[in-house]
N, C-alpha and C. Protein backbone atom coordinates (compact mmCIF):
# COMPACT_ATOMS: atom_id res chain seq x y z
N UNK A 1 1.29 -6.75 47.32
CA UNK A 1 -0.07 -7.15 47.16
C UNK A 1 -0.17 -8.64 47.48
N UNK A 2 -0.84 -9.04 48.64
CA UNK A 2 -0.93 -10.17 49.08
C UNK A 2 -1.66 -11.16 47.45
N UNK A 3 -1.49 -12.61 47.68
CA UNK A 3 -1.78 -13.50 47.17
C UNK A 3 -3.58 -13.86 47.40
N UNK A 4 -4.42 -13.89 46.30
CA UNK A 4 -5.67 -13.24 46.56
C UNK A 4 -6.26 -15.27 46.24
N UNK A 5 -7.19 -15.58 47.09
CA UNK A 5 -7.45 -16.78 46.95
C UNK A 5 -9.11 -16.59 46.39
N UNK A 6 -9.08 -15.83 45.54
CA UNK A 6 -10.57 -15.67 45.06
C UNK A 6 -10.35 -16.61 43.77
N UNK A 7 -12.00 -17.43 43.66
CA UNK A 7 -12.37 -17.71 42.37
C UNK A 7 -12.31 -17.35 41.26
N UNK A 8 -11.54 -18.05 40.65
CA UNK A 8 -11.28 -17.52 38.63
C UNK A 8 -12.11 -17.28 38.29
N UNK A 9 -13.47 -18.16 38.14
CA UNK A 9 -14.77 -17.32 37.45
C UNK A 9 -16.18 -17.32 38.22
N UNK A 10 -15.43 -16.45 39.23
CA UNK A 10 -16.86 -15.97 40.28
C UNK A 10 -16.06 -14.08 39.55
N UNK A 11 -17.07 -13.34 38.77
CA UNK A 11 -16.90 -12.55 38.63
C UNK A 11 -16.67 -11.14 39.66
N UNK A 12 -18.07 -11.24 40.66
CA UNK A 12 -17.71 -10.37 41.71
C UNK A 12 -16.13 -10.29 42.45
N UNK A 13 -15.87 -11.40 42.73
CA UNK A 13 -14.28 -11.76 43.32
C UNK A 13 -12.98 -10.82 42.50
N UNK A 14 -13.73 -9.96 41.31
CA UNK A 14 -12.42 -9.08 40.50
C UNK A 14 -13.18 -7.45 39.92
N UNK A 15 -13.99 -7.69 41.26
CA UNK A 15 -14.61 -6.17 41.06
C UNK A 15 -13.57 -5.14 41.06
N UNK A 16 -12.70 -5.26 42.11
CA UNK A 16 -11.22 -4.68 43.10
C UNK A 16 -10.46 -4.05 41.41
N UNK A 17 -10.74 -4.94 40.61
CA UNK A 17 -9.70 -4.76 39.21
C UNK A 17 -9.92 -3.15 38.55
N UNK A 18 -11.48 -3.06 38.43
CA UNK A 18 -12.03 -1.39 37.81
C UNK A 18 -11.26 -0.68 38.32
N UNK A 19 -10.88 -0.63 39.84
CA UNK A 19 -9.94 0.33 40.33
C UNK A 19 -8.37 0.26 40.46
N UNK A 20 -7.72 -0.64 39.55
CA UNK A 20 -6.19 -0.98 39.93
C UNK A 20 -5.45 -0.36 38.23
N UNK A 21 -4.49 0.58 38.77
CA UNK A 21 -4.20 1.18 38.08
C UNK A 21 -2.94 0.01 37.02
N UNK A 22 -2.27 0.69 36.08
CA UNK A 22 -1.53 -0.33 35.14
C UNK A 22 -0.97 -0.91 35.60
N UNK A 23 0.58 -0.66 36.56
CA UNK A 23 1.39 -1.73 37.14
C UNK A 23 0.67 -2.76 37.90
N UNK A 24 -0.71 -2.16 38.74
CA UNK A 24 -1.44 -2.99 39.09
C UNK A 24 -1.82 -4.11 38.45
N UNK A 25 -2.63 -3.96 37.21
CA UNK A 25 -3.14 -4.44 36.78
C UNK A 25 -2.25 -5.71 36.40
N UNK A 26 -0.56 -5.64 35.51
CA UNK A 26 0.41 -6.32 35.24
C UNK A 26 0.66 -7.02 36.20
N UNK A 27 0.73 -6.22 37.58
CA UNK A 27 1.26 -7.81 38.98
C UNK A 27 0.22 -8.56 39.04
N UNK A 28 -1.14 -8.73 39.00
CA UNK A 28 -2.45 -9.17 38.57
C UNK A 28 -2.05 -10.55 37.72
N UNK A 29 -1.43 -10.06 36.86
CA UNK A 29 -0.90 -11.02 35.97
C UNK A 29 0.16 -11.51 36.04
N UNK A 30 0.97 -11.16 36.22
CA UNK A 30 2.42 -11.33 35.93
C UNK A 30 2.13 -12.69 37.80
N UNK A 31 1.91 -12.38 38.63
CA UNK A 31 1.28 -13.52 39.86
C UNK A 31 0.80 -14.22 39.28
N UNK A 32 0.41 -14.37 38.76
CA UNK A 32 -0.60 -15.82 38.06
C UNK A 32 0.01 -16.41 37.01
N UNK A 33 1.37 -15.63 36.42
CA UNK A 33 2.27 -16.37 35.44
C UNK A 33 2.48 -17.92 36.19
N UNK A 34 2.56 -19.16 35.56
CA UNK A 34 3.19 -20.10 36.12
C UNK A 34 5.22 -20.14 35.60
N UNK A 35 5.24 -19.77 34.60
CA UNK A 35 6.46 -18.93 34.09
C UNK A 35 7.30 -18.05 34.98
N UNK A 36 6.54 -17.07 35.18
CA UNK A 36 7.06 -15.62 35.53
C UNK A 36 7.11 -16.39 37.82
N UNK A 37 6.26 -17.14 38.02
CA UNK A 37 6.44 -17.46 39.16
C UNK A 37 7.51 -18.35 38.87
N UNK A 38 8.15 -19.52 38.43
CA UNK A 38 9.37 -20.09 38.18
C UNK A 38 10.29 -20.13 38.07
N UNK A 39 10.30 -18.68 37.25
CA UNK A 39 11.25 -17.82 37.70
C UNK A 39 11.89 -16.97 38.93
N UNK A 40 10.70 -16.45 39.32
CA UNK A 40 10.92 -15.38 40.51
C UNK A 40 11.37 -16.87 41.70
N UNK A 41 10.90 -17.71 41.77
CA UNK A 41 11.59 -18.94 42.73
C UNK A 41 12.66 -19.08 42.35
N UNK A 42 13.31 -19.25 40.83
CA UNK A 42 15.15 -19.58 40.87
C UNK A 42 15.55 -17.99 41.71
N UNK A 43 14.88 -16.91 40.98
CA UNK A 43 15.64 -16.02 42.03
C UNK A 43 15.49 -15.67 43.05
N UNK A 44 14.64 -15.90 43.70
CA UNK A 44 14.86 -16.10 45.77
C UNK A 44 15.74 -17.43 45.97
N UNK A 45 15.93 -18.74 45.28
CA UNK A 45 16.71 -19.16 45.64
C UNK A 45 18.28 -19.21 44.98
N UNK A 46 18.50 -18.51 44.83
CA UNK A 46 19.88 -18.26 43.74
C UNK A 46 20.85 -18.22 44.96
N UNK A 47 22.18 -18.19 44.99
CA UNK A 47 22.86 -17.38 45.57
C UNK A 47 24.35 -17.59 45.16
N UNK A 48 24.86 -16.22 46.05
CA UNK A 48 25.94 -15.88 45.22
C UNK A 48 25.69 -14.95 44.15
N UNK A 49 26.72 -14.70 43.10
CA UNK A 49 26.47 -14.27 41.77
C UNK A 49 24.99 -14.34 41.00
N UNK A 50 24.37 -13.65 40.56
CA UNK A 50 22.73 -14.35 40.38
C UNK A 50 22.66 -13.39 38.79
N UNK A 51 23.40 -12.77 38.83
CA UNK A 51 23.81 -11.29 38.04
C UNK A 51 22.92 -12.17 36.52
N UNK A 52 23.28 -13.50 36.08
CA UNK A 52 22.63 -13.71 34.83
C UNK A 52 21.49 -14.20 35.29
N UNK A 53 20.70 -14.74 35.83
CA UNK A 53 19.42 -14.76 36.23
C UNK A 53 18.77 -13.71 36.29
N UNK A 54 19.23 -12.88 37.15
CA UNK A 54 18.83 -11.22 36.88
C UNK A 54 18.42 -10.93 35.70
N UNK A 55 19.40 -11.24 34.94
CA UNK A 55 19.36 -10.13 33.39
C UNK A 55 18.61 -11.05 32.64
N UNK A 56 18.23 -11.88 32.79
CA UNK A 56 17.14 -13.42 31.90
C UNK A 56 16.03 -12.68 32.68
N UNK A 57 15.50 -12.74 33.71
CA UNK A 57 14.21 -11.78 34.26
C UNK A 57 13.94 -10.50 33.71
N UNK A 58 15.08 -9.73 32.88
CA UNK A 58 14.44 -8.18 32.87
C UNK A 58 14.58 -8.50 31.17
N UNK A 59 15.34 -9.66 30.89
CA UNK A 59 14.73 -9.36 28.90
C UNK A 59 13.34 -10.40 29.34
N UNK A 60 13.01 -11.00 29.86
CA UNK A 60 12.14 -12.04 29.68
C UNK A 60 10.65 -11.13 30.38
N UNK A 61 10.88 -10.47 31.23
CA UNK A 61 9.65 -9.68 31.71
C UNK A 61 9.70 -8.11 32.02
N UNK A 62 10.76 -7.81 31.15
CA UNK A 62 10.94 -6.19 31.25
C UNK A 62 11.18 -5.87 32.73
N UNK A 63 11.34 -6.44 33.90
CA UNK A 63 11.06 -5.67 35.07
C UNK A 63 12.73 -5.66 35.39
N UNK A 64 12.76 -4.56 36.82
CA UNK A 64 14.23 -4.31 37.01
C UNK A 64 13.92 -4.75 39.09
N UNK A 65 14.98 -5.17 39.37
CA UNK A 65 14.62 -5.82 40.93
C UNK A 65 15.49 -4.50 41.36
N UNK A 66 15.50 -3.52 41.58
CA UNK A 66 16.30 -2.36 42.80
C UNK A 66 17.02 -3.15 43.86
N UNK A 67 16.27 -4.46 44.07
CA UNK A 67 16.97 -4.46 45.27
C UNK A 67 16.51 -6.20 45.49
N UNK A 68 17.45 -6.87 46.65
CA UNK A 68 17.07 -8.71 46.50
C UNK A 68 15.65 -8.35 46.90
N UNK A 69 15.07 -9.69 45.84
CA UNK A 69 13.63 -9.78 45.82
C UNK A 69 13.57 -10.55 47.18
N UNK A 70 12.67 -10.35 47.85
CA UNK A 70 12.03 -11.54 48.85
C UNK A 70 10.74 -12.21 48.74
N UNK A 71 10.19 -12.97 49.83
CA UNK A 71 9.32 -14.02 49.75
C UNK A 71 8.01 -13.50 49.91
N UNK A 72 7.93 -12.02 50.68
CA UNK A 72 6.99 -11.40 50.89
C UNK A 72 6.35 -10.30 49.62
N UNK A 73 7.60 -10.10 48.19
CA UNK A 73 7.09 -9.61 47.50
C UNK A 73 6.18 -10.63 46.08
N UNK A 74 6.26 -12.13 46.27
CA UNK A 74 5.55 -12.80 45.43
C UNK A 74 4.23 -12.96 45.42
């Protein structure tokens, strides 16, 4: 889900939301973390071993990466 450059409080701009189901709704948020983005940057730039960064991302935001994250999924 691309990076949405709409206004915080122009209401029309989050009409799109009525229809976004739960995980939806969480990347909604979890994108707009300044946290949860700070993270996801140490891990695109990690390398090597990343294995505890990893595991600090999935107690810290429940999520599991299947596979290396890239630049196109932030």
């Amino acid at each position: 889900m691309p990076e949405s450059s709409a206004n915080w409080s122009d209401t029309p701009s989050y009409d799109y939301i009525d229809d976004l189901s739960s995980p939806e709704i969480g990347w909604e948020w979890l994108r707009r973390n300044d946290f949860y983005r700070a993270d996801y940057t140490r891990l695109l730039r990690s390398s090597g071993d990343s294995a505890d960064l990893i595991e600090h991302i999935r107690d810290r935001w429940g999520l599991r990466f299947p596979c290396r994250a890239s630049l196109q999924s932030l």
